[in-house]
PDB file of N, CA and C in Angstrom:
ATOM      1  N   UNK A   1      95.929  61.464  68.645  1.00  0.00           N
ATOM      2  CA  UNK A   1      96.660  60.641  69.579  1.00  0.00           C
ATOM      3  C   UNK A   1      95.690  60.105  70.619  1.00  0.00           C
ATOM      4  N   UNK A   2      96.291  58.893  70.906  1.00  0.00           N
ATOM      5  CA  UNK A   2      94.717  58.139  72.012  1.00  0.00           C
ATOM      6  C   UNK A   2      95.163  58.691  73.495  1.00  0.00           C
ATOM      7  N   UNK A   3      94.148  58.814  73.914  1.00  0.00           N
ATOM      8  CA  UNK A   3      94.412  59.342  75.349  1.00  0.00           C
ATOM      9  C   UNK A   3      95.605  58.546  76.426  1.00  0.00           C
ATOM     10  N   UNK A   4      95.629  57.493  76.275  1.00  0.00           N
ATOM     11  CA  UNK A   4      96.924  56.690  76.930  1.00  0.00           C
ATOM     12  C   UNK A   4      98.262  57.043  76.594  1.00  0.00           C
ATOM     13  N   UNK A   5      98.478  57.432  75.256  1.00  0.00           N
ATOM     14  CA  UNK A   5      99.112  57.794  74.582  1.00  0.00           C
ATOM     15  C   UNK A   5      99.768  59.185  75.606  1.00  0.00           C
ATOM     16  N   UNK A   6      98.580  60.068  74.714  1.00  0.00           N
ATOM     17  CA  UNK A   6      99.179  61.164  75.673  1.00  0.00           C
ATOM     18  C   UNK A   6      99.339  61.677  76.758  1.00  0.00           C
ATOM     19  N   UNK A   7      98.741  60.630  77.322  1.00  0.00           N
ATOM     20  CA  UNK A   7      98.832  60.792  79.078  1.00  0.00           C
ATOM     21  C   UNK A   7     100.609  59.943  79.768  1.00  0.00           C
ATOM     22  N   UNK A   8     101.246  58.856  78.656  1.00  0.00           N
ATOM     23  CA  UNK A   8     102.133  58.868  78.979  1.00  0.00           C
ATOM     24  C   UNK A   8     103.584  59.846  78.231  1.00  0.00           C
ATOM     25  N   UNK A   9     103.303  60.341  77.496  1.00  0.00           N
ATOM     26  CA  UNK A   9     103.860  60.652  77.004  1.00  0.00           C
ATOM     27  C   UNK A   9     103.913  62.734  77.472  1.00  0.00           C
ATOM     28  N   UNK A  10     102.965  62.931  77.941  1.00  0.00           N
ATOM     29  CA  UNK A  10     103.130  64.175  78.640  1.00  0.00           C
ATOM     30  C   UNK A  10     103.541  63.821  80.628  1.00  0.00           C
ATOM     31  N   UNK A  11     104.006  62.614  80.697  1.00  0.00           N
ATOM     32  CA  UNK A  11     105.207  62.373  82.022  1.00  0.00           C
ATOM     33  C   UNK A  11     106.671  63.181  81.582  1.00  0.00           C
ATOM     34  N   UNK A  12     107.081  62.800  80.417  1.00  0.00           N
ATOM     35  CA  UNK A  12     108.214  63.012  80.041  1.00  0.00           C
ATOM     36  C   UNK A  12     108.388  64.194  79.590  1.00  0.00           C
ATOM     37  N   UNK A  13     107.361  65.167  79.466  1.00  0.00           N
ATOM     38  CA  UNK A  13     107.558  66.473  79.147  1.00  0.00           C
ATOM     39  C   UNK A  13     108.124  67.585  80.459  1.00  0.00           C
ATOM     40  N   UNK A  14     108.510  68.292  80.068  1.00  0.00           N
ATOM     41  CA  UNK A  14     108.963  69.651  81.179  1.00  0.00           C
ATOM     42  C   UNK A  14     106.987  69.648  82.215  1.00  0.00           C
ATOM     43  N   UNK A  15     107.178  69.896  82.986  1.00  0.00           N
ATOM     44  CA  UNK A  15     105.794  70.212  84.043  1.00  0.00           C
ATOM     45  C   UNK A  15     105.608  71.321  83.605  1.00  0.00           C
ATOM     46  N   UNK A  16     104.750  71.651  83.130  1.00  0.00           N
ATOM     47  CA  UNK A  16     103.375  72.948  82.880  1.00  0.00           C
ATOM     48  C   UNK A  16     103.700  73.642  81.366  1.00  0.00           C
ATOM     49  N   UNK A  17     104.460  72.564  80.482  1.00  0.00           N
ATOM     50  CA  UNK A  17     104.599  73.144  78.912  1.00  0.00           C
ATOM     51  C   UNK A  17     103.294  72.956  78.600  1.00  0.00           C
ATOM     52  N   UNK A  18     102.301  72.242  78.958  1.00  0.00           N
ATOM     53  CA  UNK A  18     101.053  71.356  77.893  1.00  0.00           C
ATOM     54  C   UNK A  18      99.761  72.574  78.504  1.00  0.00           C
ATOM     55  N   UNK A  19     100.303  73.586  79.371  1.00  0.00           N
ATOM     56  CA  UNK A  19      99.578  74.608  79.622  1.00  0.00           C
ATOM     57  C   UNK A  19      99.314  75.433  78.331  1.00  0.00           C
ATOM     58  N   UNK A  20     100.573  75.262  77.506  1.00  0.00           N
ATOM     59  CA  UNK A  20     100.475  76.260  76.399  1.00  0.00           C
ATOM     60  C   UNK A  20     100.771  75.728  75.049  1.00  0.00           C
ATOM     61  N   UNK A  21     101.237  74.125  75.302  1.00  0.00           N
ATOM     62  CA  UNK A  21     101.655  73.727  73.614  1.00  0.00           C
ATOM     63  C   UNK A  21     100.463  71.948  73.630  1.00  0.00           C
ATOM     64  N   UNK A  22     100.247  71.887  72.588  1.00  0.00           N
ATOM     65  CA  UNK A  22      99.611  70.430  72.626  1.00  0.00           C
ATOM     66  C   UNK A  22     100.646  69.451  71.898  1.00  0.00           C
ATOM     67  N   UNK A  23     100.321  68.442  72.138  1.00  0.00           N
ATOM     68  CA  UNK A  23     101.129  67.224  71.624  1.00  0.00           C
ATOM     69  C   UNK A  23     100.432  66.637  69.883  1.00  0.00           C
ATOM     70  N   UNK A  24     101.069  67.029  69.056  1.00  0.00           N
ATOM     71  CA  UNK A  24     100.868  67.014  67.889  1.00  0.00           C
ATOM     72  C   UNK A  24     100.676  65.805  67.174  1.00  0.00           C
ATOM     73  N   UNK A  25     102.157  64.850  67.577  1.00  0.00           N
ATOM     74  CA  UNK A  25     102.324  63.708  67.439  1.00  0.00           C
ATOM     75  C   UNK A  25     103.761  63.418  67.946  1.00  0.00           C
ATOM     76  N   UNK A  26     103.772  62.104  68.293  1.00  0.00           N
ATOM     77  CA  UNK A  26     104.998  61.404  68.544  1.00  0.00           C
ATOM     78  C   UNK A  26     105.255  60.084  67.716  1.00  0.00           C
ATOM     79  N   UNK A  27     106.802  60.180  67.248  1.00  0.00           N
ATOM     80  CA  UNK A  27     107.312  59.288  66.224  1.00  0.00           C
ATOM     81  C   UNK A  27     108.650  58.798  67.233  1.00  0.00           C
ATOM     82  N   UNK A  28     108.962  57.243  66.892  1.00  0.00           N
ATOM     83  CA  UNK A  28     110.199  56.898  67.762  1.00  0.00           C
ATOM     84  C   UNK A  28     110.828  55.820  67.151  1.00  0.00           C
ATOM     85  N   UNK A  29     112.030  55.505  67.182  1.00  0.00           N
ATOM     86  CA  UNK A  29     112.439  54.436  66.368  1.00  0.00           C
ATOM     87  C   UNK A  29     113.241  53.470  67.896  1.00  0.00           C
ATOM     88  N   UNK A  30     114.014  53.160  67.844  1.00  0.00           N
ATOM     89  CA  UNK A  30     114.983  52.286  68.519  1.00  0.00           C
ATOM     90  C   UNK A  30     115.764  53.361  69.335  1.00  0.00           C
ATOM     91  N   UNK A  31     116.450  54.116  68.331  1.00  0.00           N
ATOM     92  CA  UNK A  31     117.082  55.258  69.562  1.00  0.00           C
ATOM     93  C   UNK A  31     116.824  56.451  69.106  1.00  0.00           C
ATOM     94  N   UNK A  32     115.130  56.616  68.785  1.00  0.00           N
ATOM     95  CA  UNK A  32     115.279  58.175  69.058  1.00  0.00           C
ATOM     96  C   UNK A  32     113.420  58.551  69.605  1.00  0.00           C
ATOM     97  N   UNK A  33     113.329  59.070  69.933  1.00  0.00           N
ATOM     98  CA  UNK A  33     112.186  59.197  70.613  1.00  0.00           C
ATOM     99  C   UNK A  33     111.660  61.131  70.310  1.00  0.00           C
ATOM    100  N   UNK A  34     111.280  61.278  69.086  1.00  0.00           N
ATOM    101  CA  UNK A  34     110.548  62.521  68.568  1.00  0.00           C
ATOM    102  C   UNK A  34     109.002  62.803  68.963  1.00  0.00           C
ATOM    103  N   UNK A  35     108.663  64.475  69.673  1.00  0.00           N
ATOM    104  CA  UNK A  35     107.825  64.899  70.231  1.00  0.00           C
ATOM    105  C   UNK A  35     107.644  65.945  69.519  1.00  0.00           C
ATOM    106  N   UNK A  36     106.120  66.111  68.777  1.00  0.00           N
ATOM    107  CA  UNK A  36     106.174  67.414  68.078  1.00  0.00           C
ATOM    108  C   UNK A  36     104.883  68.293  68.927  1.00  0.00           C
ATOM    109  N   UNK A  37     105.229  69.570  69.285  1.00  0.00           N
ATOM    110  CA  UNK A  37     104.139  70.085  69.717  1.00  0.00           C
ATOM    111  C   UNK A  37     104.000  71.501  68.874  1.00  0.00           C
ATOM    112  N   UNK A  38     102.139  71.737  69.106  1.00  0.00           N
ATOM    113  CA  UNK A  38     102.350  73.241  68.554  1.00  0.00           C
ATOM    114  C   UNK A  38     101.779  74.016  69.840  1.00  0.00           C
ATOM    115  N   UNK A  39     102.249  75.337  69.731  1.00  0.00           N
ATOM    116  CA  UNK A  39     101.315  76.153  70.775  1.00  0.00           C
ATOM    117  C   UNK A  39     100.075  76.560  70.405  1.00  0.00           C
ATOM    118  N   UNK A  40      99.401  76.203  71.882  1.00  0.00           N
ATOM    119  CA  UNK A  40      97.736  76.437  71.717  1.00  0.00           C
ATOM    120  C   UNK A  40      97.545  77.622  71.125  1.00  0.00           C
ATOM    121  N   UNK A  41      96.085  78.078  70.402  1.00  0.00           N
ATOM    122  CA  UNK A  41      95.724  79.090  70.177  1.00  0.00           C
ATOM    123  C   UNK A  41      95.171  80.243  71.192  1.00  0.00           C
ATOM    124  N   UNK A  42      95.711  80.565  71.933  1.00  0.00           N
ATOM    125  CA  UNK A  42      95.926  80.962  72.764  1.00  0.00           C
ATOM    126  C   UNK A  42      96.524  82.798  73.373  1.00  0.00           C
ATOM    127  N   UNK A  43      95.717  83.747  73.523  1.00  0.00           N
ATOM    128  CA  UNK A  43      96.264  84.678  72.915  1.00  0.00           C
ATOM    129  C   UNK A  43      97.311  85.406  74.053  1.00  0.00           C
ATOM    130  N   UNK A  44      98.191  85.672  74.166  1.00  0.00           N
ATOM    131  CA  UNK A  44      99.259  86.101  74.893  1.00  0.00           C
ATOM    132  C   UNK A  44      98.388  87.111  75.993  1.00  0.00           C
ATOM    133  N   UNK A  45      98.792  87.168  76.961  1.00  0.00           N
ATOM    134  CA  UNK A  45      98.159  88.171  78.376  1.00  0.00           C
ATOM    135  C   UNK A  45      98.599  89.310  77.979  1.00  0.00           C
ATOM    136  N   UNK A  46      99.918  89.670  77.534  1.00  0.00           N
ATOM    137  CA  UNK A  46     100.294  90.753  77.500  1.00  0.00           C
ATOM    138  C   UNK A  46      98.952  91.552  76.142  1.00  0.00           C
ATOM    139  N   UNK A  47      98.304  90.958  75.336  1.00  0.00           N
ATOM    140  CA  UNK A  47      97.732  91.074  74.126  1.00  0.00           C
ATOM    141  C   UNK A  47      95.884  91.179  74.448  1.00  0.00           C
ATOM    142  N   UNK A  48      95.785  90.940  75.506  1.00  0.00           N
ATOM    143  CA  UNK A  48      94.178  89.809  75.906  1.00  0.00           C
ATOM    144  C   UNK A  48      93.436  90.668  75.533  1.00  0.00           C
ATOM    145  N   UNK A  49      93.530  92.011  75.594  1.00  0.00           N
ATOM    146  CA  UNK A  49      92.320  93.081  75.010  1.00  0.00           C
ATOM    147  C   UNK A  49      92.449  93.571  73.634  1.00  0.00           C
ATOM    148  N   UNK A  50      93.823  93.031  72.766  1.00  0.00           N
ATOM    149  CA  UNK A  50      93.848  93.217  71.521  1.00  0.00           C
ATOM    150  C   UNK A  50      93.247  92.165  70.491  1.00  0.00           C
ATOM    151  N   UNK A  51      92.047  93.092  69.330  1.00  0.00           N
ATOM    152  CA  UNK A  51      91.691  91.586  68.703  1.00  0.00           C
ATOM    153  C   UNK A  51      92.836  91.133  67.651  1.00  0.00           C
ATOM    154  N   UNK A  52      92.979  89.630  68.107  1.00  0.00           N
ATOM    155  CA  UNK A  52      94.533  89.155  66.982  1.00  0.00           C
ATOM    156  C   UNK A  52      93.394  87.822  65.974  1.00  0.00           C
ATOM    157  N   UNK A  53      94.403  87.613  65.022  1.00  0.00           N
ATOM    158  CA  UNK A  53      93.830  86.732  64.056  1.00  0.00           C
ATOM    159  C   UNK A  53      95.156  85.837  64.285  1.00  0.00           C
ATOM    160  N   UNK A  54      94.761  84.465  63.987  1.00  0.00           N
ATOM    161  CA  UNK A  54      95.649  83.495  64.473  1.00  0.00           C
ATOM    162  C   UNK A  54      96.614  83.351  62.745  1.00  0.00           C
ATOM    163  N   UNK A  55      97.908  83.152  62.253  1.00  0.00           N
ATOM    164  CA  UNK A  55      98.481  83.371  61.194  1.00  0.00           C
ATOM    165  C   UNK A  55      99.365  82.395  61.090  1.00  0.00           C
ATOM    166  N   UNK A  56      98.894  80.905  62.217  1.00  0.00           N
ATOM    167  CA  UNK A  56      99.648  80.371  61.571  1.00  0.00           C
ATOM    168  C   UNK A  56     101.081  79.723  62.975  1.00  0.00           C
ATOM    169  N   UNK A  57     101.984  79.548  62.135  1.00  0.00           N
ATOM    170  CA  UNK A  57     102.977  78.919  63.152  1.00  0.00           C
ATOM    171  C   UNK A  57     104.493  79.731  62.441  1.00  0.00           C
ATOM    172  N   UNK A  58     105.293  79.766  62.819  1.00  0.00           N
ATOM    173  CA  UNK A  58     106.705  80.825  63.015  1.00  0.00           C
ATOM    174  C   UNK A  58     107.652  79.009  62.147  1.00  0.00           C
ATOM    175  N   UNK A  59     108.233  78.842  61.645  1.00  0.00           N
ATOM    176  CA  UNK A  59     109.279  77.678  61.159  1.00  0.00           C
ATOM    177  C   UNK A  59     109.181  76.930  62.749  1.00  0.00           C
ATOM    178  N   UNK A  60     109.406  75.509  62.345  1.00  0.00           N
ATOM    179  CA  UNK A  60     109.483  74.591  63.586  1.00  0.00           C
ATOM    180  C   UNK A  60     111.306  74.592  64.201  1.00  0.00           C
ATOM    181  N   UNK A  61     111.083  74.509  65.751  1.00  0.00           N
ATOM    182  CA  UNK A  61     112.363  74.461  66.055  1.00  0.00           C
ATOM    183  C   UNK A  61     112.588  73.302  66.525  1.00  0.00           C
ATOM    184  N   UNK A  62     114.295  72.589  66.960  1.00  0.00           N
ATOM    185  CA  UNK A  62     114.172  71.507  67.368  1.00  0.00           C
ATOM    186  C   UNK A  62     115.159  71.712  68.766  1.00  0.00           C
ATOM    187  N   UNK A  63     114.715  71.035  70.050  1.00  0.00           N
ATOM    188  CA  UNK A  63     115.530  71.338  70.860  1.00  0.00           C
ATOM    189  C   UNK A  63     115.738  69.569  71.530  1.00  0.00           C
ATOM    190  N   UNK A  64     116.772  69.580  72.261  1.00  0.00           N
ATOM    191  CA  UNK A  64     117.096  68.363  72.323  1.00  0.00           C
ATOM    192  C   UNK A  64     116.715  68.272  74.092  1.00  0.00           C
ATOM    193  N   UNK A  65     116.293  67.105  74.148  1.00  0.00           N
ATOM    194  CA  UNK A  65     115.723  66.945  75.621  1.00  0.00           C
ATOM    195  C   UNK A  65     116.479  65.822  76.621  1.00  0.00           C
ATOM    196  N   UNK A  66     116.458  65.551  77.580  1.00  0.00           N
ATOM    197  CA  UNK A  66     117.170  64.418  78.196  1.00  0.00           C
ATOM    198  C   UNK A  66     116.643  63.419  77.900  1.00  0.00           C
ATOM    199  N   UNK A  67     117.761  62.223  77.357  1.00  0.00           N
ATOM    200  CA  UNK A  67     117.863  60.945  77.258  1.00  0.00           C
ATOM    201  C   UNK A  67     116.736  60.114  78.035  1.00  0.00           C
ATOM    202  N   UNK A  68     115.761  59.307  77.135  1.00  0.00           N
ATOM    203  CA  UNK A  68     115.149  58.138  78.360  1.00  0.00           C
ATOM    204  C   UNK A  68     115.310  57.215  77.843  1.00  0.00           C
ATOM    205  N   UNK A  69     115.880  55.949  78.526  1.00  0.00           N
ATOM    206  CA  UNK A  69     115.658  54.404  78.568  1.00  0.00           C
ATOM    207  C   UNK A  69     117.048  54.950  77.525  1.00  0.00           C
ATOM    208  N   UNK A  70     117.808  55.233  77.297  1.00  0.00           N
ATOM    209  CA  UNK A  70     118.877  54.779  76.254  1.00  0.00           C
ATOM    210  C   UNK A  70     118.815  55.594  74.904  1.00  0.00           C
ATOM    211  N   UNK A  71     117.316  56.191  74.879  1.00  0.00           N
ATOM    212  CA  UNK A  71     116.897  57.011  73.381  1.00  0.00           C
ATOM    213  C   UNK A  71     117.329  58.834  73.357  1.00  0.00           C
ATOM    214  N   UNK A  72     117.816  58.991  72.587  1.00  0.00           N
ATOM    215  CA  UNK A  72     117.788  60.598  72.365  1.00  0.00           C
ATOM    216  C   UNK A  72     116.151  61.158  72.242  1.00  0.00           C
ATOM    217  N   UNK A  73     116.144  62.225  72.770  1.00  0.00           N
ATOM    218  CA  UNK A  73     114.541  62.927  72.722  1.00  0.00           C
ATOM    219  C   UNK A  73     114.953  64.122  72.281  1.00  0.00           C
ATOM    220  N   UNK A  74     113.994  64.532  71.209  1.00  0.00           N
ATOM    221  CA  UNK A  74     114.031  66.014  70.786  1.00  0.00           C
ATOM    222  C   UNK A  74     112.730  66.194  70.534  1.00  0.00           C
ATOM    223  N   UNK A  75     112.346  67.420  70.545  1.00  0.00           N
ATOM    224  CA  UNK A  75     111.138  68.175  70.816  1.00  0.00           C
ATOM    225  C   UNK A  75     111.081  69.326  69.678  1.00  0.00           C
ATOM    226  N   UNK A  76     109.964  69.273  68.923  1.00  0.00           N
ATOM    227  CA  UNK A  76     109.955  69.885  67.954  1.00  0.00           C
ATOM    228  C   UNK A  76     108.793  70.495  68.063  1.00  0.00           C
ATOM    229  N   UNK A  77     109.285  71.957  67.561  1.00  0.00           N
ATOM    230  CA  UNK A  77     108.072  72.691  68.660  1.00  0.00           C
ATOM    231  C   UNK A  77     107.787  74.029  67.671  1.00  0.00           C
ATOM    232  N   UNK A  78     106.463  74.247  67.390  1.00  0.00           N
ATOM    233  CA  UNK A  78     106.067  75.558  66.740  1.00  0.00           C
ATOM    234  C   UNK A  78     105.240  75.993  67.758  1.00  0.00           C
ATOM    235  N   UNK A  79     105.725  77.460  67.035  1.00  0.00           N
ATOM    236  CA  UNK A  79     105.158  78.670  68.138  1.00  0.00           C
ATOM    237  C   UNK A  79     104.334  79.314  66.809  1.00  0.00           C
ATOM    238  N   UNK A  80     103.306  79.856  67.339  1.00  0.00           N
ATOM    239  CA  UNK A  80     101.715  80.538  66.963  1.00  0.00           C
ATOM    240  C   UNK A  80     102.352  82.148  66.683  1.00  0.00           C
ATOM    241  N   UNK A  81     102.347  82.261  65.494  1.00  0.00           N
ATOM    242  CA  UNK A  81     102.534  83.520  65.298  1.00  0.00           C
ATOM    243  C   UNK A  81     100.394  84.694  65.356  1.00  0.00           C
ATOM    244  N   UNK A  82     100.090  85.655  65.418  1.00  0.00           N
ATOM    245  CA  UNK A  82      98.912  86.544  65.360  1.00  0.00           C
ATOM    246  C   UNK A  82      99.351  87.338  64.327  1.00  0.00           C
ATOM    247  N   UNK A  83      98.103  88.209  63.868  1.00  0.00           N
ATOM    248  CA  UNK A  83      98.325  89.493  63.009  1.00  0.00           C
ATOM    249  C   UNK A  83      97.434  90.553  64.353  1.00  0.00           C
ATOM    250  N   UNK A  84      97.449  91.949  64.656  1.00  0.00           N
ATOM    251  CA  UNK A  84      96.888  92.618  65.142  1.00  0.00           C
ATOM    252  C   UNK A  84      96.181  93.355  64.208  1.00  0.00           C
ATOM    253  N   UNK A  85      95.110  94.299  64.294  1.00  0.00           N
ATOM    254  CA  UNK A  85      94.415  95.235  64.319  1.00  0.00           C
ATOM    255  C   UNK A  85      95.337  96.224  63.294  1.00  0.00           C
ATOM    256  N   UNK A  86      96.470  96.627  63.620  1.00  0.00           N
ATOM    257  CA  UNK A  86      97.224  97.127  62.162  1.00  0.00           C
ATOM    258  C   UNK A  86      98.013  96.501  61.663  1.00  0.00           C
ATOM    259  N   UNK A  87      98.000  95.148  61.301  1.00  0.00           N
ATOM    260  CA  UNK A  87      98.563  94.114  60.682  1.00  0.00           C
ATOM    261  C   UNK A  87      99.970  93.907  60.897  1.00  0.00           C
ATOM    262  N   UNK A  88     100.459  93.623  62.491  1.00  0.00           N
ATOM    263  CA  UNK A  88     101.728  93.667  62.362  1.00  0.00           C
ATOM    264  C   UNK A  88     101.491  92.385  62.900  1.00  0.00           C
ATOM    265  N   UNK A  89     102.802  91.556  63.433  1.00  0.00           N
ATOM    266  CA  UNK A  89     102.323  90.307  63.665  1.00  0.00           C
ATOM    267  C   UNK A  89     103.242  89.930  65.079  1.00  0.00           C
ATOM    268  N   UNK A  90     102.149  89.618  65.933  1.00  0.00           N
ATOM    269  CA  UNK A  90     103.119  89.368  67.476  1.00  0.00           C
ATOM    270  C   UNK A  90     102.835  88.226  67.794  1.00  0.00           C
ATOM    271  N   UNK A  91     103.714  87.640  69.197  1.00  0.00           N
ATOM    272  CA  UNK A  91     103.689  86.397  69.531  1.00  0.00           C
ATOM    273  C   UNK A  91     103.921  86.426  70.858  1.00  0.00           C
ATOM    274  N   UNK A  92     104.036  85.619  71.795  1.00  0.00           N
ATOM    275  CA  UNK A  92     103.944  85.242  73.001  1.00  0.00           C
ATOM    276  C   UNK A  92     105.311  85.648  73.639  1.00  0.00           C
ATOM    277  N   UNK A  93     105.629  86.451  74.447  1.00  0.00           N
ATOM    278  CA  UNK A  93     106.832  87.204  74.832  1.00  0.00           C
ATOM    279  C   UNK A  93     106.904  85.674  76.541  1.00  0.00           C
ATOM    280  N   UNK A  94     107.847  84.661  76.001  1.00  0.00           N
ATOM    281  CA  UNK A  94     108.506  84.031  76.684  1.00  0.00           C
ATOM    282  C   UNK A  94     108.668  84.520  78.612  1.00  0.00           C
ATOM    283  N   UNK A  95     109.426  85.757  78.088  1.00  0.00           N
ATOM    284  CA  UNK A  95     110.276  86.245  79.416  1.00  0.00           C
ATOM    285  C   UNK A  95     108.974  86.713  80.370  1.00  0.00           C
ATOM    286  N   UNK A  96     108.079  87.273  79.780  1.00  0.00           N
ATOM    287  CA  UNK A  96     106.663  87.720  80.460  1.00  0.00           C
ATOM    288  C   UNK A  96     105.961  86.706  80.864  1.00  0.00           C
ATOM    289  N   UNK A  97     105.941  85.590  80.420  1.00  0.00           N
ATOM    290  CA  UNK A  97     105.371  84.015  80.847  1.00  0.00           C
ATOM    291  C   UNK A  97     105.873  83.355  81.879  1.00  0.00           C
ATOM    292  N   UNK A  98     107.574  83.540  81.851  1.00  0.00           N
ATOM    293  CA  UNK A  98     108.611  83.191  83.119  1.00  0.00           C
ATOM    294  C   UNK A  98     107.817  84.146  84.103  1.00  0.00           C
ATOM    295  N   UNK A  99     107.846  85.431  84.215  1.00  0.00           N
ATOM    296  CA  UNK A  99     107.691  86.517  85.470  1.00  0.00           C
ATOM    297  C   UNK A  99     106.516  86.461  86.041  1.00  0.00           C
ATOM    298  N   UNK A 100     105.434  85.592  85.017  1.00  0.00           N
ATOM    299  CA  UNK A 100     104.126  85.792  86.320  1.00  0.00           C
ATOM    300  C   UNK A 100     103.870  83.954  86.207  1.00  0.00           C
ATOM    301  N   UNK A 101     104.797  83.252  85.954  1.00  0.00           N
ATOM    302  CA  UNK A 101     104.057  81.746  86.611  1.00  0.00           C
ATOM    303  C   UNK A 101     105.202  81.170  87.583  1.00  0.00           C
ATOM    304  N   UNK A 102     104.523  80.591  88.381  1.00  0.00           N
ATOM    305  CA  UNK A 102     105.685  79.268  89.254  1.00  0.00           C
ATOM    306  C   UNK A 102     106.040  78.526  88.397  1.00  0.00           C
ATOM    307  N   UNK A 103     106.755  78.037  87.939  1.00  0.00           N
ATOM    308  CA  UNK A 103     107.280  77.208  87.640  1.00  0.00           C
ATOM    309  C   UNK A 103     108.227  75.536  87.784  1.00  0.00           C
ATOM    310  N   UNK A 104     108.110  75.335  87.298  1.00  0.00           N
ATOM    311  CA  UNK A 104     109.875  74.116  87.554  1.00  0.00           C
ATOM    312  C   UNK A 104     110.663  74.830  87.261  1.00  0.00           C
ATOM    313  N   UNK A 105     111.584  74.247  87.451  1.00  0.00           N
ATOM    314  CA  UNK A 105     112.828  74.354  86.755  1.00  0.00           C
ATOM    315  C   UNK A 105     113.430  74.506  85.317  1.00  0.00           C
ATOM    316  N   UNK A 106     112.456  72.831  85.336  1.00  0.00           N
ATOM    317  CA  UNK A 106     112.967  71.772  83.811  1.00  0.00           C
ATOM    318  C   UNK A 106     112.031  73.187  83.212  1.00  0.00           C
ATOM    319  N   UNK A 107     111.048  73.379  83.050  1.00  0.00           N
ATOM    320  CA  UNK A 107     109.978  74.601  82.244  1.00  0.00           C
ATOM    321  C   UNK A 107     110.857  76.162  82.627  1.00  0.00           C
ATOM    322  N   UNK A 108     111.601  76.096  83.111  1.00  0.00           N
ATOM    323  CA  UNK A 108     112.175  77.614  83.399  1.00  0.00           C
ATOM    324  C   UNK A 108     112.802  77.250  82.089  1.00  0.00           C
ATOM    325  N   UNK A 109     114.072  76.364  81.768  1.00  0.00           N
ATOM    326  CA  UNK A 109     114.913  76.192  81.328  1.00  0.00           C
ATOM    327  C   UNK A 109     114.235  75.529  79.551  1.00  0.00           C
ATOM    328  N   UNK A 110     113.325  75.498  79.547  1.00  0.00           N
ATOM    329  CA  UNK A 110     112.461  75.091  78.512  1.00  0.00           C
ATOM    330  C   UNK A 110     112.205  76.528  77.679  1.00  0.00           C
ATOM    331  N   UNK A 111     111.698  76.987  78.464  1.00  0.00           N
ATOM    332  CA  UNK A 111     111.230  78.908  78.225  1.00  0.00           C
ATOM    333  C   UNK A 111     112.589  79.476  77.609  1.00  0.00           C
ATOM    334  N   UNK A 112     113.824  79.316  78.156  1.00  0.00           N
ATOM    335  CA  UNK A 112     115.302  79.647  78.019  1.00  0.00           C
ATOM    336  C   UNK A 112     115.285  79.550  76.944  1.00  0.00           C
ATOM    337  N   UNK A 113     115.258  78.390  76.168  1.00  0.00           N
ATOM    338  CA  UNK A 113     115.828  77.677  74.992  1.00  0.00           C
ATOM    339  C   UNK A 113     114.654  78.443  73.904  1.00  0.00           C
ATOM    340  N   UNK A 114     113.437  77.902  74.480  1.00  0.00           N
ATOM    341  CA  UNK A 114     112.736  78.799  72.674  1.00  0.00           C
ATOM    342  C   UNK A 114     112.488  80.293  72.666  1.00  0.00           C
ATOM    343  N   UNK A 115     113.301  80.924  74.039  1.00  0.00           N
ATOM    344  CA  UNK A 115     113.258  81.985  73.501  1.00  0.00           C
ATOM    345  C   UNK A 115     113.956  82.462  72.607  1.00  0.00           C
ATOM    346  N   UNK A 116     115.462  81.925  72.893  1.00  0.00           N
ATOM    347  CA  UNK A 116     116.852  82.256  71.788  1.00  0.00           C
ATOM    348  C   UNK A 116     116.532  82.437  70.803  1.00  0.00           C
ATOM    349  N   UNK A 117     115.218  81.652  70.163  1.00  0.00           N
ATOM    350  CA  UNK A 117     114.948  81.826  68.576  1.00  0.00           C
ATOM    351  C   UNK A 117     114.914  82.927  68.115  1.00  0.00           C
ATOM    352  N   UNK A 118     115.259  83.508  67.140  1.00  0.00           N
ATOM    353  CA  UNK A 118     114.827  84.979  66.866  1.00  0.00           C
ATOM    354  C   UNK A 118     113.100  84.449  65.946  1.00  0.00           C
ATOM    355  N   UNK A 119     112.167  85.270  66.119  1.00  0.00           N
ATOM    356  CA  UNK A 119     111.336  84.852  65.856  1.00  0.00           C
ATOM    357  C   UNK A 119     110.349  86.084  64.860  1.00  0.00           C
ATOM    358  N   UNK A 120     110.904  87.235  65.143  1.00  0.00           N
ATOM    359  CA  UNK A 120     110.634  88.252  64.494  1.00  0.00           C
ATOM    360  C   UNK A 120     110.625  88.587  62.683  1.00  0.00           C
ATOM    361  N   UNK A 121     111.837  87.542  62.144  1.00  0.00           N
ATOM    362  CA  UNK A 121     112.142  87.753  60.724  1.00  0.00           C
ATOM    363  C   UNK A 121     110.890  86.046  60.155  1.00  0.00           C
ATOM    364  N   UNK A 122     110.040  86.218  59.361  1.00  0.00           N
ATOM    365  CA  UNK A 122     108.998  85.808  58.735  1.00  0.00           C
ATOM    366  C   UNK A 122     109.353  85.009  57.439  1.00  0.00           C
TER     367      UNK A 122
END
């Protein structure tokens, strides 16, 4: 994606998601305006002294975002699954990400939504 690109197109995102997901690509027609991101490789705080191997991405989810200019926006978003040291496989615990950053709002309520996923069954 060209840098103009994603410099407008991370306006319209929640404030401080692009801390942890990149912009993959964006597709848009007339009325719909699709954002795919994945999360960085990036290894969870709760994890930082465990060595993990990166395994990949968990099924993509789709969450629906507020309306701009007239277009529906949805956000399609994979999360980074790891393997640990005895091969089990963990991921970024959401609620622990809420408790130690400031946030917005719109990103509180962002965090909300992909946590619901169950993310545990492979």
């Amino acid at each position: 994606m060209q840098s103009e690109d994603y410099n407008l197109v991370s306006l319209v995102l929640p404030s401080g998601i692009l801390d942890f997901f990149s912009i993959a690509k964006v597709a848009h027609t007339e009325e719909v305006l699709n954002i795919y991101l994945e999360e960085k490789n990036i290894k969870p705080e709760e994890f930082k002294t465990s060595k993990l191997t990166s395994k990949g991405f968990f099924d993509e989810i789709k969450v629906q975002d507020f309306p701009i200019r007239g277009k529906d926006v949805f956000l399609y978003i994979r999360r980074r699954r790891w393997e640990d040291e005895e091969g089990s496989i963990v991921y970024r615990n959401w609620e622990h990400v809420a408790k130690g950053t400031r946030m917005t709002k719109e990103f509180a309520a962002f965090l909300k939504v992909i946590s619901r996923f169950q993310t545990g069954k492979l």
